[in-house]
Protein backbone atom coordinates (compact mmCIF):
# COMPACT_ATOMS: atom_id res chain seq x y z
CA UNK A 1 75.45 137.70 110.92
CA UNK A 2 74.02 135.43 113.76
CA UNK A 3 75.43 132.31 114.94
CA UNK A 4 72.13 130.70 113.62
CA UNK A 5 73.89 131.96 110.46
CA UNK A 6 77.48 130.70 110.99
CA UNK A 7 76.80 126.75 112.41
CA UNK A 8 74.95 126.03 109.49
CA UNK A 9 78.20 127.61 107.46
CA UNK A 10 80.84 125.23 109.26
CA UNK A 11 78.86 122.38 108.82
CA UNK A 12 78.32 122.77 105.07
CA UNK A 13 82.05 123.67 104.81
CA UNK A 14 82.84 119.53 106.69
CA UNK A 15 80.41 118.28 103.75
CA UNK A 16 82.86 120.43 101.11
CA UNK A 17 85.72 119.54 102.66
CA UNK A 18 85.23 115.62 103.25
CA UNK A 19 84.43 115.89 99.50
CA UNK A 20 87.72 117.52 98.66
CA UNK A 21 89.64 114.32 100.83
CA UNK A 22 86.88 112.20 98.61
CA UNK A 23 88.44 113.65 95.48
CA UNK A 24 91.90 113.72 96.61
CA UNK A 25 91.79 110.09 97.44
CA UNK A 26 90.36 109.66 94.03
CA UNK A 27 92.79 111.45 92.01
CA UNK A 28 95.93 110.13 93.71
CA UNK A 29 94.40 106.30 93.62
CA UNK A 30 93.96 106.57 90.26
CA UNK A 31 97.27 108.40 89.79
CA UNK A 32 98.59 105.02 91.12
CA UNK A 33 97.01 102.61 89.27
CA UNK A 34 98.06 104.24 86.52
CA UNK A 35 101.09 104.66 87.14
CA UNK A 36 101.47 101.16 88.40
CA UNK A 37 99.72 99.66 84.83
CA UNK A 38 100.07 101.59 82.17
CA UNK A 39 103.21 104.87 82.61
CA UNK A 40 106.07 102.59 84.51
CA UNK A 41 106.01 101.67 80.96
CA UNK A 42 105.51 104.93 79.30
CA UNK A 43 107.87 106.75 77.21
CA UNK A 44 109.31 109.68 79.31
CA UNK A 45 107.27 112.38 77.14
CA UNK A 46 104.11 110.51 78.43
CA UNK A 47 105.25 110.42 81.41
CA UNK A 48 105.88 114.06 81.90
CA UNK A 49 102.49 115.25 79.97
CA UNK A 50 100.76 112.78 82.59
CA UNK A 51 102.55 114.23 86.02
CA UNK A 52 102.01 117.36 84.72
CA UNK A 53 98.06 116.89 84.26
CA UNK A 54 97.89 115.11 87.84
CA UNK A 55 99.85 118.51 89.33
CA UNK A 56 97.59 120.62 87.70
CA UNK A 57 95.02 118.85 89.25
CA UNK A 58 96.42 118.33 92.44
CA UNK A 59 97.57 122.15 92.46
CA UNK A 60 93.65 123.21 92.23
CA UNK A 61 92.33 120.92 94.60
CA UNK A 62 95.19 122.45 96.87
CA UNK A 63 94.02 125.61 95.89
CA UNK A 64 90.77 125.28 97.12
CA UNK A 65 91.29 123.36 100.05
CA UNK A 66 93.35 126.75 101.04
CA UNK A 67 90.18 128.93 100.14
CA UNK A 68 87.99 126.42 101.92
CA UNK A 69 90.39 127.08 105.09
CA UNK A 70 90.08 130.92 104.46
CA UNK A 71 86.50 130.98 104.91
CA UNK A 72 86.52 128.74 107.84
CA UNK A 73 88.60 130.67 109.61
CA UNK A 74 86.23 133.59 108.55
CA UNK A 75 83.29 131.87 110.29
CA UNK A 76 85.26 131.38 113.27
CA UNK A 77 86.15 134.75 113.26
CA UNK A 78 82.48 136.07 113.49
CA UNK A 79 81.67 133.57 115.87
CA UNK A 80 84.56 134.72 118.26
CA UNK A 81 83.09 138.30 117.13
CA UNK A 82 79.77 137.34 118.30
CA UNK A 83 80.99 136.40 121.50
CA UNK A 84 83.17 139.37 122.32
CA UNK A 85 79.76 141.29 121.68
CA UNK A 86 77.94 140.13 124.75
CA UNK A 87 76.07 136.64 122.52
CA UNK A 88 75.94 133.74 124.17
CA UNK A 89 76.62 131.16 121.77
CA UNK A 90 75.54 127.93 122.28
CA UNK A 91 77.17 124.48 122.86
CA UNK A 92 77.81 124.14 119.31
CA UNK A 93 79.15 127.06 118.64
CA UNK A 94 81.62 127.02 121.75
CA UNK A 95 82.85 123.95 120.74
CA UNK A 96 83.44 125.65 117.05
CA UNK A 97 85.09 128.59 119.02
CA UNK A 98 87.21 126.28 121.16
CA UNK A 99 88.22 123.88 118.14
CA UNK A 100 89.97 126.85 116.32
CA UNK A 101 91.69 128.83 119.30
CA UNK A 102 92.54 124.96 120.70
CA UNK A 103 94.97 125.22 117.79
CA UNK A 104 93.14 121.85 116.38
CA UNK A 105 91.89 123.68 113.12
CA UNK A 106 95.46 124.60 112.35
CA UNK A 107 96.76 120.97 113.24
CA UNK A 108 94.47 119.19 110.71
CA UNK A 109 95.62 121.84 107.99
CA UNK A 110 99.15 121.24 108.93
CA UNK A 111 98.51 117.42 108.45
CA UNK A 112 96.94 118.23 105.14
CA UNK A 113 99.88 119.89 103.58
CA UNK A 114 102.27 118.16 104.94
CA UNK A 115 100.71 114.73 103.49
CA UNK A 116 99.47 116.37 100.64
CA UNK A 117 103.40 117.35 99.77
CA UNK A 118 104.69 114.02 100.74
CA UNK A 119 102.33 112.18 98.12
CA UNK A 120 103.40 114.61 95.73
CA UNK A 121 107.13 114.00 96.16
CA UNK A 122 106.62 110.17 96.59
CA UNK A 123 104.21 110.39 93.15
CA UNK A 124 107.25 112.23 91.62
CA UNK A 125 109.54 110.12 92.95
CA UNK A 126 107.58 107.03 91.82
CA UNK A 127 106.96 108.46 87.75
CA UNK A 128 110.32 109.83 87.42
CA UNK A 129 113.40 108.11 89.35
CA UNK A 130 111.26 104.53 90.76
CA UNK A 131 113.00 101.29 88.94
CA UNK A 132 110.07 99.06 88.32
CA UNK A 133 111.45 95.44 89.06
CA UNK A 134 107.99 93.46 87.65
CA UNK A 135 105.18 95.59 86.50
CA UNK A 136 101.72 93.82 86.13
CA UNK A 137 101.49 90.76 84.25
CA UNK A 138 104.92 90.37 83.61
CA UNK A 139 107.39 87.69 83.91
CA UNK A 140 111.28 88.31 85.04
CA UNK A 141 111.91 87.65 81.56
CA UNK A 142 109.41 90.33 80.26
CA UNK A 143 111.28 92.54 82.84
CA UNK A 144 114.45 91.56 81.47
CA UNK A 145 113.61 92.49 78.11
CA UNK A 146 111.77 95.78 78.76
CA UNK A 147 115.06 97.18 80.17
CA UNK A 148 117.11 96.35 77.23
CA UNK A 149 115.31 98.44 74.87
């Protein structure tokens, strides 16, 4: 494999992954406004069987964001590869090189995780334990009521 090979590689796996954060953003926004409309509401059977859906989705688009990261760091790999073999690679390709062993690669993945578990506890947090004071359209004495029963 060539770097001519390789560049165009990383920069189709930036188009996958800033679909992936496209998605993400999606999933949890909706997640929200759900949550936020219709489950604060919802009988706690409903909202189990919804949490669970959203962490099976969540779960998978972890799961490929973590194969995504895999083959980047296989790309990088050959590049530093290429490299060691006598290739000169050029600008783009250094900067690839010096992205990863910068340690910048493994900061954004570290941010990813990290935020991605934070939502997921605060999403948790939010369906499960959350008391919702005044939930959209209501009055205090809607809210009043809705806690009695």
């Amino acid at each position: 494999m060539t770097e001519a090979d390789v560049l165009p590689l990383l920069v189709e796996f930036m188009h996958v992954l800033l679909a992936g954060i496209t998605i993400y953003f999606s999933i949890v926004s909706a997640y929200i406004a759900g949550l936020y409309v219709f489950l604060a509401r919802a009988h706690f059977v409903l909202k189990l069987v919804a949490f669970l859906f959203f962490s099976l989705i969540f779960f998978f688009l972890m799961q490929f964001n973590y194969g995504a990261g895999v083959f980047q760091r296989g790309l990088v790999e050959t590049l530093a590869e290429l490299q060691q073999s006598g290739v000169e690679l050029s600008h783009a390709g250094q900067t690839a090189l010096d992205s990863a062993r910068s340690g910048l690669n493994q900061k954004v993945r570290t941010v990813m995780w990290v935020g991605s578990a934070a939502t997921y506890v605060a999403l948790f947090f939010l369906t499960f334990l959350h008391d919702w004071k005044f939930l959209m359209g209501e009055s205090a004495a809607d809210a009043r009521s809705r806690k009695i029963r």
